[in-house]
Protein backbone atom coordinates (compact mmCIF):
# COMPACT_ATOMS: atom_id res chain seq x y z
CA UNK A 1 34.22 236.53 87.73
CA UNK A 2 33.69 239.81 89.06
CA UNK A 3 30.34 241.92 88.88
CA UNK A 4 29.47 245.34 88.82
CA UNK A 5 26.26 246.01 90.57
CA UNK A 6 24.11 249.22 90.32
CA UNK A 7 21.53 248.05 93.71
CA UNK A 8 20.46 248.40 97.05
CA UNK A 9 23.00 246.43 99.66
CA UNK A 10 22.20 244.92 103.32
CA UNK A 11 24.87 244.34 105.80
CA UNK A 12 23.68 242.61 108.84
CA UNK A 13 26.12 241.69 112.07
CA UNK A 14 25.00 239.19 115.13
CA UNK A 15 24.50 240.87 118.59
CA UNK A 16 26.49 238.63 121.03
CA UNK A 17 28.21 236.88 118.60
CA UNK A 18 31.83 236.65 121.06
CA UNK A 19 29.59 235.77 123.93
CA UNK A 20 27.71 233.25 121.63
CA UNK A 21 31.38 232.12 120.63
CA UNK A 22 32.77 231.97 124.21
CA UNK A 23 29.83 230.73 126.19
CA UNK A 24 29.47 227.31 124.08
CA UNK A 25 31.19 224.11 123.49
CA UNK A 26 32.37 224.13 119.99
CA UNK A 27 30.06 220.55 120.85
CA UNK A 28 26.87 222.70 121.27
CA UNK A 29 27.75 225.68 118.21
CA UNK A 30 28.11 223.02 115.63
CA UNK A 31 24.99 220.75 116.30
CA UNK A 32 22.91 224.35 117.60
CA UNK A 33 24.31 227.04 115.68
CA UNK A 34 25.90 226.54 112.76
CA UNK A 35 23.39 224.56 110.86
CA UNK A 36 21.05 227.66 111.89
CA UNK A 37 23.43 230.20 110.47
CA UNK A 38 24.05 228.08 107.36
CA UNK A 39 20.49 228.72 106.61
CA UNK A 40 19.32 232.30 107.95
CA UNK A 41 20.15 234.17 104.54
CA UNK A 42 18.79 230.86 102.47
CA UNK A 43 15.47 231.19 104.33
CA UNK A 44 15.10 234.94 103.70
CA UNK A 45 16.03 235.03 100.23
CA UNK A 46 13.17 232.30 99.25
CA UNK A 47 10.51 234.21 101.78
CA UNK A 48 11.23 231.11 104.18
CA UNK A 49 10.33 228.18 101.20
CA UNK A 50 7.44 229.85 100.36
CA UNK A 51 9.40 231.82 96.41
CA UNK A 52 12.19 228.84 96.19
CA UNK A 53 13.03 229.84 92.81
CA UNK A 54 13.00 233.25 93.88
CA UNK A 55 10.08 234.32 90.98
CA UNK A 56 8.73 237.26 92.48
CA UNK A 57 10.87 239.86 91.91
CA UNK A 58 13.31 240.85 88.64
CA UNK A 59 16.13 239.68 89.73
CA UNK A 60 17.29 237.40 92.48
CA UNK A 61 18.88 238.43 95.50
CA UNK A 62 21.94 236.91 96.21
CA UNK A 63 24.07 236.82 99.82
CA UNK A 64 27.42 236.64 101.21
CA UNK A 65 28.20 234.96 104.46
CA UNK A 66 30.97 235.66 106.58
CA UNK A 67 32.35 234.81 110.46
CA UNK A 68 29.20 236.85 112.33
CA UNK A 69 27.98 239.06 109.41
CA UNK A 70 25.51 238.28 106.70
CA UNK A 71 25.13 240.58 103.40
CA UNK A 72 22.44 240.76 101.27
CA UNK A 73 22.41 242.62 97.71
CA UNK A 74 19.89 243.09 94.76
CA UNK A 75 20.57 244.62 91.14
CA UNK A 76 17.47 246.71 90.01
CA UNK A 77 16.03 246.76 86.92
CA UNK A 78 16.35 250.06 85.24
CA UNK A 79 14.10 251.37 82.35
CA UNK A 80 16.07 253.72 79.30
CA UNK A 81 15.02 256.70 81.54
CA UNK A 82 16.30 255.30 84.91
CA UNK A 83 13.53 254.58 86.76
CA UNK A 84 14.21 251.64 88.89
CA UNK A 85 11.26 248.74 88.79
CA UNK A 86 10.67 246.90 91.40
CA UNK A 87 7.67 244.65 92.03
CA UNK A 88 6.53 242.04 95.02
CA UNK A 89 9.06 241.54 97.46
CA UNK A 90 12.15 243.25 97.43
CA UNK A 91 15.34 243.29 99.78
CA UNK A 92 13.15 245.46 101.90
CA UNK A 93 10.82 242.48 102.76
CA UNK A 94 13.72 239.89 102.69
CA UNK A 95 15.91 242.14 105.10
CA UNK A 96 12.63 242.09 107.46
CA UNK A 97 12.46 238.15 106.89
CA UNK A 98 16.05 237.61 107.75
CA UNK A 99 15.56 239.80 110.77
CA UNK A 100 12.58 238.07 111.86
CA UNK A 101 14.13 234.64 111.27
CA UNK A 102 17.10 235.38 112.98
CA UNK A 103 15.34 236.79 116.55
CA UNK A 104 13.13 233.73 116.60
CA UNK A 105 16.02 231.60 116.32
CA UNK A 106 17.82 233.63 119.42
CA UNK A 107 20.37 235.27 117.18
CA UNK A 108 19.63 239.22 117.05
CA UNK A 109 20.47 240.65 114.28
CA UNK A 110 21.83 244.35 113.93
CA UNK A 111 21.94 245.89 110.03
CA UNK A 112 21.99 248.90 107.34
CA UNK A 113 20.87 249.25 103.64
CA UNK A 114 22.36 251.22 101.16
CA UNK A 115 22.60 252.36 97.56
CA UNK A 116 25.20 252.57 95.00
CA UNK A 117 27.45 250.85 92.77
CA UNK A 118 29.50 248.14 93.86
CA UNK A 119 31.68 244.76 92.36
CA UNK A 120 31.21 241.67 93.81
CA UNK A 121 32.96 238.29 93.59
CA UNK A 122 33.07 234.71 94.24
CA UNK A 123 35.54 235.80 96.99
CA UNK A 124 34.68 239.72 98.24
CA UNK A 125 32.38 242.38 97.93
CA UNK A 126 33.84 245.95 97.32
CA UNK A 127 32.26 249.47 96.94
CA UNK A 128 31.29 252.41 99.16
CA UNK A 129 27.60 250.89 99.81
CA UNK A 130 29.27 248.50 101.72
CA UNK A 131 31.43 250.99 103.83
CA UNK A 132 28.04 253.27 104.36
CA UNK A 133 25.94 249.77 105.61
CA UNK A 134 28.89 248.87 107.59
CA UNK A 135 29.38 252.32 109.48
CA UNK A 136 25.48 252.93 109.92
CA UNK A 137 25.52 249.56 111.08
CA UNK A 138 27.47 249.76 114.13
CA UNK A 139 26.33 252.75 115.79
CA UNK A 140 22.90 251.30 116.06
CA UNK A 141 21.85 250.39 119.63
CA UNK A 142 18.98 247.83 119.23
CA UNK A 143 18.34 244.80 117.10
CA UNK A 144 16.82 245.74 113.71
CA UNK A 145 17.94 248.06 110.18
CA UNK A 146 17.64 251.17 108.93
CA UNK A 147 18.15 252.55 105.78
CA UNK A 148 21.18 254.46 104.87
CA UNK A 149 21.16 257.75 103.27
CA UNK A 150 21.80 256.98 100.17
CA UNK A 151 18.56 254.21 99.91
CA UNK A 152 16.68 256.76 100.87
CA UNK A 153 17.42 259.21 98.44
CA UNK A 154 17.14 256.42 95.84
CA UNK A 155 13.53 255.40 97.20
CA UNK A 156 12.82 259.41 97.08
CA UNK A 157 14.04 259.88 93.79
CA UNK A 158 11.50 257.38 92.00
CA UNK A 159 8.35 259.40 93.06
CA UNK A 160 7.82 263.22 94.49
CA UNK A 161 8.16 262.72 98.14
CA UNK A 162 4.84 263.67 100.23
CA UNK A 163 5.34 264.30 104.34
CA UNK A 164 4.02 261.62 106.20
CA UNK A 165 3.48 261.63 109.93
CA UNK A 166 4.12 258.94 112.34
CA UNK A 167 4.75 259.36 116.20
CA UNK A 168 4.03 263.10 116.01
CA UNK A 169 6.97 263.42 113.68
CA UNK A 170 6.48 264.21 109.81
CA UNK A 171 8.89 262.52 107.87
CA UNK A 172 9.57 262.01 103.92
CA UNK A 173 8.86 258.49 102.86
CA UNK A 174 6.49 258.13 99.77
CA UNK A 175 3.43 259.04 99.94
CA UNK A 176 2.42 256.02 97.27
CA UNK A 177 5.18 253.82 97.99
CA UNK A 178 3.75 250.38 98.93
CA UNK A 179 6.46 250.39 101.67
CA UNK A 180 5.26 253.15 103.56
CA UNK A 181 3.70 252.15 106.72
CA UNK A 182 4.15 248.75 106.17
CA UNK A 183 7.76 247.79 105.97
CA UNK A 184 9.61 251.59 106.16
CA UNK A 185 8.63 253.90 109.25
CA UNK A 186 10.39 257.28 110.18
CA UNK A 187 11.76 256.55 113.98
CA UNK A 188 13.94 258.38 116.00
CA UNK A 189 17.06 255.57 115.57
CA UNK A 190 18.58 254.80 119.15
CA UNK A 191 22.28 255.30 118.27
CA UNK A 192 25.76 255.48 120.38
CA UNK A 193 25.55 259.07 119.56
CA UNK A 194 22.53 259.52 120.89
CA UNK A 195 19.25 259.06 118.66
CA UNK A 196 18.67 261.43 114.83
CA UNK A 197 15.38 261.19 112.70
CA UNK A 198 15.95 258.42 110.37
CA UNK A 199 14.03 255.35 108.69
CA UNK A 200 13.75 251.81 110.23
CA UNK A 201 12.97 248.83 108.68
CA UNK A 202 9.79 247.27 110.69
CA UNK A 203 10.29 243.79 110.85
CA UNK A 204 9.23 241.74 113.61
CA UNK A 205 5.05 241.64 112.85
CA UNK A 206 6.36 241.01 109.55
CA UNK A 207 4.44 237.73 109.42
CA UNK A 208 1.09 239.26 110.33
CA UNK A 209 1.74 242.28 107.86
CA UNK A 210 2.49 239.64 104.83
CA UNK A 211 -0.21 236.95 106.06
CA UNK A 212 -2.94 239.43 107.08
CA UNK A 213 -3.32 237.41 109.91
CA UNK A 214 -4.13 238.85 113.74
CA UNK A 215 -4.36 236.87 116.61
CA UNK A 216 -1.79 233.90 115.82
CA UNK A 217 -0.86 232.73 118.89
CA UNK A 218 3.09 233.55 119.54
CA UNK A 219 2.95 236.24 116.74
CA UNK A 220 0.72 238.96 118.38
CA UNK A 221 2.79 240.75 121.22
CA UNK A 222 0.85 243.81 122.04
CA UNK A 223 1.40 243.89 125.59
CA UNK A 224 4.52 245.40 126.23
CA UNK A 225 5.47 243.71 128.83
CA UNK A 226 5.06 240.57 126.48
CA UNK A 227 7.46 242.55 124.22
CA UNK A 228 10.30 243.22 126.40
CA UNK A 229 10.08 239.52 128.08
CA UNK A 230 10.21 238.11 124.66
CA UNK A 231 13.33 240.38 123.28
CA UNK A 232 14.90 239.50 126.39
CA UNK A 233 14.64 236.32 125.92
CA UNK A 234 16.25 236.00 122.55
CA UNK A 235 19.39 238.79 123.94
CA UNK A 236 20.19 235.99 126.03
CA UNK A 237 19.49 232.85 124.20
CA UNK A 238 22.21 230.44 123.84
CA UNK A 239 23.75 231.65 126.90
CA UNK A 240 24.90 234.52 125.59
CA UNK A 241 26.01 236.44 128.99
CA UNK A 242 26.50 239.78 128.56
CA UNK A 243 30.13 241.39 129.77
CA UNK A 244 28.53 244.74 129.76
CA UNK A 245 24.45 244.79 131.67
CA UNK A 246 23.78 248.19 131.12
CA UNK A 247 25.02 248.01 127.41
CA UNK A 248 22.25 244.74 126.59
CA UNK A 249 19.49 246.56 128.66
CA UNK A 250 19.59 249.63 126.37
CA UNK A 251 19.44 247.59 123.37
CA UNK A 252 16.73 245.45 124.47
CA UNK A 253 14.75 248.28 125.38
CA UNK A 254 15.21 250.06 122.45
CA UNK A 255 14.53 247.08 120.48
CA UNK A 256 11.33 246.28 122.70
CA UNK A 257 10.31 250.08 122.28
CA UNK A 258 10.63 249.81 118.31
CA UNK A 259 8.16 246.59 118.35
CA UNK A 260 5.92 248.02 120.71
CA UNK A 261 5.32 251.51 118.43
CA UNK A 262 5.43 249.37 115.33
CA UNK A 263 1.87 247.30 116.76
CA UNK A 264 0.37 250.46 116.76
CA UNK A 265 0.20 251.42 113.33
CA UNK A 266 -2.70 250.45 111.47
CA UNK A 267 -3.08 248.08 108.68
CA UNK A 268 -4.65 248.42 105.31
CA UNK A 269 -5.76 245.04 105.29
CA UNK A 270 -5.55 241.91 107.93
CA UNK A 271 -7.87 239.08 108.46
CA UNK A 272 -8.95 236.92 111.60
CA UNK A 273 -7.33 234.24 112.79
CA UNK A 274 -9.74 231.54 113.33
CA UNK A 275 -7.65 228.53 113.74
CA UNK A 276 -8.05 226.64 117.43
């Protein structure tokens, strides 16, 4: 049955995915892969176990699966006047967990969100967020999201937009949105067409920014170095040789960059770590 959706859509694509593919024994993809990828967009819809039933926000959100890309889409909840409700985690924070879960597992991930109306199916997905996702998408060079023009408009139309600064650059995110500085940050986006003042999706201290935790050890990377040895790692996990060096060095510097300026930003609220 098909289903018209009024909602913010994610379209993620794997980094590597043909050298992942061609690299590996169909032996090694099935017993090391494929069980991962079965579960990626399971794990990020229930916050990794911890909202199985998916309880914390209005509705549910919902995925689609497909060769190397994974698509994740939320209706919103709209009052008589249109303003769009949304409470506790969103597909903001499970777009960051997917990310998250993805890198750690050695399978970058590369995505877009957008805003619009769209039908979906048992069988396909159709509408211009989609297209929008898809084409953002692709020109990114790193591993990580932004959001699409149109999600930003839609975040900008709920509230009167205040300038925010970040990295010397003002920006318009929200002034009260509960994303800003957390989860949404204005970046210059490294693109094939060079890089344009846009907003990224900070994911990888996700766990420390939704635990309040500092100094878990394998979480905190704020040595650079540390970084760029760790994003490195993951660009190449599963044997996933490059055809193209200068092409995987740019991303994983631009990805390493993004994590590196994302440390920096202070927190409203974190504890200690005290555990041995």
């Amino acid at each position: 049955m098909n289903r018209k959706i009024m909602g913010f859509l994610a379209f993620f694509d794997i980094l590597g995915f043909k050298n992942l593919i061609q690299n590996n024994s169909l032996e090694y993809l099935e017993s090391n892969v494929a069980k991962m990828l079965d579960t990626l967009d399971v794990r990020a819809k229930t916050m990794d176990g911890v909202d199985g039933k998916q309880m914390l926000s209005f509705e549910q959100t919902e995925s689609i699966v497909f060769s190397d890309t994974i698509i994740l889409y939320e209706r919103c909840i709209k009052s008589a006047g249109g303003q769009i409700f949304q409470i506790g985690p969103s597909i903001i924070d499970k777009s960051a967990l997917l990310l998250r879960i993805a890198f750690e597992a050695g399978i970058p991930l590369r995505g877009a969100i957008s805003f619009g109306e769209y039908v979906v199916s048992d069988r396909y997905i159709l509408g211009k967020p989609i297209v929008e996702a898809s084409e953002t998408e692709k020109a990114l060079e790193w591993s990580g999201a932004v959001l699409c023009k149109t999600a930003i408009d839609e975040w900008n139309r709920q509230l009167p937009p205040q300038r925010v600064k970040f990295l010397g650059m003002e920006d318009f995110l929200l002034e009260n949105s509960p994303f800003r500085g957390e989860l949404l940050v204005p970046y210059s986006i490294p693109s094939k067409n060079g890089t344009y003042s846009g907003v990224a999706l900070r994911w990888d201290d996700l766990l420390l920014l939704r635990q309040y935790l500092t100094g878990v050890p394998g979480l905190s990377f704020e040595d650079y170095d540390k970084i760029h040895e760790r994003v490195t790692k993951q660009f190449y996990a599963h044997d996933k040789k490059p055809n193209d060096e200068a092409k995987i060095r740019e991303k994983i510097n631009n990805t390493a960059d993004f994590i590196a300026e994302c440390y920096k930003i202070p927190i409203s609220c974190r504890l200690s770590y005290t555990g041995g």
